[in-house]
Protein backbone atom coordinates (compact mmCIF):
# COMPACT_ATOMS: atom_id res chain seq x y z
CA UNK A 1 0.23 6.24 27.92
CA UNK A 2 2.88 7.13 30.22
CA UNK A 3 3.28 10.32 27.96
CA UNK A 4 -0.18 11.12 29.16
CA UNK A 5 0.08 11.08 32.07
CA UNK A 6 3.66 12.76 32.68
CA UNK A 7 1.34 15.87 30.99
CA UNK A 8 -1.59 15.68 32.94
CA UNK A 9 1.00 15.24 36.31
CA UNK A 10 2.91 18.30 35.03
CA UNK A 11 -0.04 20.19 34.26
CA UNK A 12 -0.78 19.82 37.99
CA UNK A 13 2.53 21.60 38.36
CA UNK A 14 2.01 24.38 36.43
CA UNK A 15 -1.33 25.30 38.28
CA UNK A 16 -0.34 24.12 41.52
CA UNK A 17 3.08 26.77 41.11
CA UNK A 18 0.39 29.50 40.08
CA UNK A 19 -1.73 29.25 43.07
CA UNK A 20 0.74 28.97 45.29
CA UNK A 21 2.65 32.32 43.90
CA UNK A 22 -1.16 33.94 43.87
CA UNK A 23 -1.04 33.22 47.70
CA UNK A 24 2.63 34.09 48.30
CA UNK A 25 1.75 37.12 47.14
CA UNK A 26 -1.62 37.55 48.91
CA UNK A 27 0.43 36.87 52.12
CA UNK A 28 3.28 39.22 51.51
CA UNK A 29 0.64 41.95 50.94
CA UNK A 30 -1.10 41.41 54.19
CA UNK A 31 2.40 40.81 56.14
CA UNK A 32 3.33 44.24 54.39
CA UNK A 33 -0.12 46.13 55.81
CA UNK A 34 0.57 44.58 59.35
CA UNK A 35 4.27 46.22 58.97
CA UNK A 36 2.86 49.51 57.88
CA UNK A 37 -0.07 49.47 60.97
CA UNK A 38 2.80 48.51 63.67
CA UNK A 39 4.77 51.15 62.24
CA UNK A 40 2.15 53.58 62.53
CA UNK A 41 1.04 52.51 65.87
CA UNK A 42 4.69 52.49 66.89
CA UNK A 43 4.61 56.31 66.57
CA UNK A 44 1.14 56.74 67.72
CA UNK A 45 2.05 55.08 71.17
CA UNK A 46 4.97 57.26 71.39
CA UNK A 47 3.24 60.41 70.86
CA UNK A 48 0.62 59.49 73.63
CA UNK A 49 3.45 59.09 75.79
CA UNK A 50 5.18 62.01 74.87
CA UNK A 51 2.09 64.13 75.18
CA UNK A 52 1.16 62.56 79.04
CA UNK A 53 4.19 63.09 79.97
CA UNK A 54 3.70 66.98 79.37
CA UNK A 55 0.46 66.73 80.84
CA UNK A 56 2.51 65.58 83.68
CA UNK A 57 5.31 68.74 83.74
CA UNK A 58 1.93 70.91 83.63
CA UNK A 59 0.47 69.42 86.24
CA UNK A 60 3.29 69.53 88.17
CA UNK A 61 3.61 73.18 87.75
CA UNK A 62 0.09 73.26 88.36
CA UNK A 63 0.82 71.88 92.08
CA UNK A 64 4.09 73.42 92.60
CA UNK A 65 1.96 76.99 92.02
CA UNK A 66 -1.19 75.96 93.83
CA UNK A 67 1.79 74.95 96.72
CA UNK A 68 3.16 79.06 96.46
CA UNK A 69 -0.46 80.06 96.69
CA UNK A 70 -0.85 78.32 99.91
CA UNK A 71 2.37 79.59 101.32
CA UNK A 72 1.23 83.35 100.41
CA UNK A 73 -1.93 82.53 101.57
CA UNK A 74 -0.38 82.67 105.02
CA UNK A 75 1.30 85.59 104.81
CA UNK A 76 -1.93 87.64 103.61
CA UNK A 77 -2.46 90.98 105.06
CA UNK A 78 -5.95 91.34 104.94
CA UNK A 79 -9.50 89.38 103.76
CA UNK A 80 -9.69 90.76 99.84
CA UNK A 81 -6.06 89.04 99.82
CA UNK A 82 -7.24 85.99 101.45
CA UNK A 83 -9.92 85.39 99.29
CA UNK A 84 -7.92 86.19 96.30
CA UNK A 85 -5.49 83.38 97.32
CA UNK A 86 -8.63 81.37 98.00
CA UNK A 87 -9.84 81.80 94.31
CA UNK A 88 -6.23 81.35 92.67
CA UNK A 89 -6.07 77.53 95.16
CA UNK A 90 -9.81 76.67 93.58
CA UNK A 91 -8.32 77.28 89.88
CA UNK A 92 -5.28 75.51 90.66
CA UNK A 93 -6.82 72.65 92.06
CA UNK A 94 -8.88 72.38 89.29
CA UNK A 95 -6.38 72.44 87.14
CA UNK A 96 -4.43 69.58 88.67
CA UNK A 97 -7.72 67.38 88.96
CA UNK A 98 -8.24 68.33 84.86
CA UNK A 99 -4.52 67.57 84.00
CA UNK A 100 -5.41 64.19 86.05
CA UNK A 101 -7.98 63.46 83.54
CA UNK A 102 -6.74 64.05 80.52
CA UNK A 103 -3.59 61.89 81.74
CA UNK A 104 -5.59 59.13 82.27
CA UNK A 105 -7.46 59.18 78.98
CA UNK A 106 -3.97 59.30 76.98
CA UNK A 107 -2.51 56.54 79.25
CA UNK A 108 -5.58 54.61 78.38
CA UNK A 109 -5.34 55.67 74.58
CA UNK A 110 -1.45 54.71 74.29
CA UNK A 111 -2.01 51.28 76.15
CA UNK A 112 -4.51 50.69 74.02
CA UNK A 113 -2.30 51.32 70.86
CA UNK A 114 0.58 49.29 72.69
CA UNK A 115 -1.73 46.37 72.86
CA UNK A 116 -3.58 46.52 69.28
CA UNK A 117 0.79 46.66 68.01
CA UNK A 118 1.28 43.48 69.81
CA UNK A 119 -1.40 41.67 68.31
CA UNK A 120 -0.53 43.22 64.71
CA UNK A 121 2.89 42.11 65.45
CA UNK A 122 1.72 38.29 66.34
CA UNK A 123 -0.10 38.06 63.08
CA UNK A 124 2.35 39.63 61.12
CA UNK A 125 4.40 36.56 61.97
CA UNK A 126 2.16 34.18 60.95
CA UNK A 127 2.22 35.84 57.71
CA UNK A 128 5.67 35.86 57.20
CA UNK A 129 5.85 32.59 58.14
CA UNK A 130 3.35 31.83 55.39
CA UNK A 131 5.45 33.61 52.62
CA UNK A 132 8.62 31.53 53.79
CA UNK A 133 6.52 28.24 52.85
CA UNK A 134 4.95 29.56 50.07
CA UNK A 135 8.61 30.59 48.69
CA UNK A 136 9.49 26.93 49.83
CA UNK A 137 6.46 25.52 48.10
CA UNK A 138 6.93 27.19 45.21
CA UNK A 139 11.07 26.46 44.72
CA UNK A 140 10.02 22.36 45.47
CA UNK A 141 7.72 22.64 42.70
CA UNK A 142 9.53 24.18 40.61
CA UNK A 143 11.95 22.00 40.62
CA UNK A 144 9.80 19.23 40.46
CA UNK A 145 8.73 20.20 37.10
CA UNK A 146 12.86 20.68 35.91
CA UNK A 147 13.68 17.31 37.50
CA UNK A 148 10.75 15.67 36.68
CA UNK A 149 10.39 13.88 40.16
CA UNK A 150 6.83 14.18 41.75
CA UNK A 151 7.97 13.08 45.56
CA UNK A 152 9.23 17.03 44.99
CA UNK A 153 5.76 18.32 43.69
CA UNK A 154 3.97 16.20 47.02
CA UNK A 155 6.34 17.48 49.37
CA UNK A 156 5.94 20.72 47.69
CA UNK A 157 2.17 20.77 48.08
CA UNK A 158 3.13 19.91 51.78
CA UNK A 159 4.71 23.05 52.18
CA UNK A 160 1.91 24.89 50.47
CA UNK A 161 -0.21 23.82 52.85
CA UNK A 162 1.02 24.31 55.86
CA UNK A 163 1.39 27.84 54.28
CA UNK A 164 -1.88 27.77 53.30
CA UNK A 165 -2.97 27.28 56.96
CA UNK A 166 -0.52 30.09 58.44
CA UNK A 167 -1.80 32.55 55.78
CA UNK A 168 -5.72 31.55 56.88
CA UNK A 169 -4.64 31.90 60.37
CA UNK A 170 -2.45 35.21 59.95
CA UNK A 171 -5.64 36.67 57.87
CA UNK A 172 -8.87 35.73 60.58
CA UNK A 173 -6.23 36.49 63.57
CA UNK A 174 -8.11 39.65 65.48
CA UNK A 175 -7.64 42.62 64.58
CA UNK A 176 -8.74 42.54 60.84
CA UNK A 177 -7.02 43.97 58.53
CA UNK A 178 -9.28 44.40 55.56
């Protein structure tokens, strides 16, 4: 009888082992997809900045030549000049209100990226976290089996849980990853 149920206890070992490497797995695939997104957004965010901040030389430029224009402007010899001047300050002007713009909409954009790579970050944590107890889970049981002592396998299936949870948290955590 005792045979019987050493098997049926061991058995519970051998399936408990497989889930939990199914989910290690699971969550080591998931942390690996955060990595890759953070890495990619990592770039993204500095290429937004890189590209305002050349917005930011041209719309400098843009000001230091609508400045000249002014400064000429004074010096003009006659009303065709004058307006000339007057035309070159509209362009400028609209210019610098257009390089104003488009820095604000890629100051938005890499913000944006900054803040959707913190939250990747956060929940690639959780899944790491998960993998460790998973790994943890996994070695208990393991050697639960080898040693033949089930306060191993329970503690084990401890572990696995608290992975469990982690990975279920890392996986729903916004933003969604699937």
């Amino acid at each position: 009888m005792t045979e019987v149920s050493q098997e049926k206890w061991m058995r519970g070992v051998a399936i408990t082992t497989t889930c939990l490497a199914v989910m290690t797995s699971i969550a080591a695939a998931r942390g690996a997809a955060c990595g890759s997104k953070t890495q990619y957004l990592t770039v993204t965010e500095g290429s937004k900045w890189s590209y305002y901040q050349a917005k930011s030389i041209k719309q400098n430029l843009a000001e230091s030549q609508k400045n000249a224009f002014e400064v000429e402007m004074l010096g003009a010899a006659n009303p065709e000049q004058k307006a000339a001047y007057d035309d070159k300050l509209k362009i400028s002007a609209q210019e610098i209100a257009r390089y104003g713009d488009e820095k604000a909409e890629i100051k938005k954009e890499a913000e944006d990226a900054a803040a959707t790579n913190k939250l990747l970050s956060r929940k690639g944590t959780f899944l790491s976290a998960a993998v460790v107890f998973f790994q943890i889970a996994i070695m208990l049981s393991s050697v639960s089996a080898l040693l033949k002592k089930r306060y191993m396998w329970i503690l084990g299936l401890v572990c696995g849980t608290a992975a469990a949870v982690l990975l279920g948290y890392g996986l729903f955590l916004k933003p969604l990853l699937f």
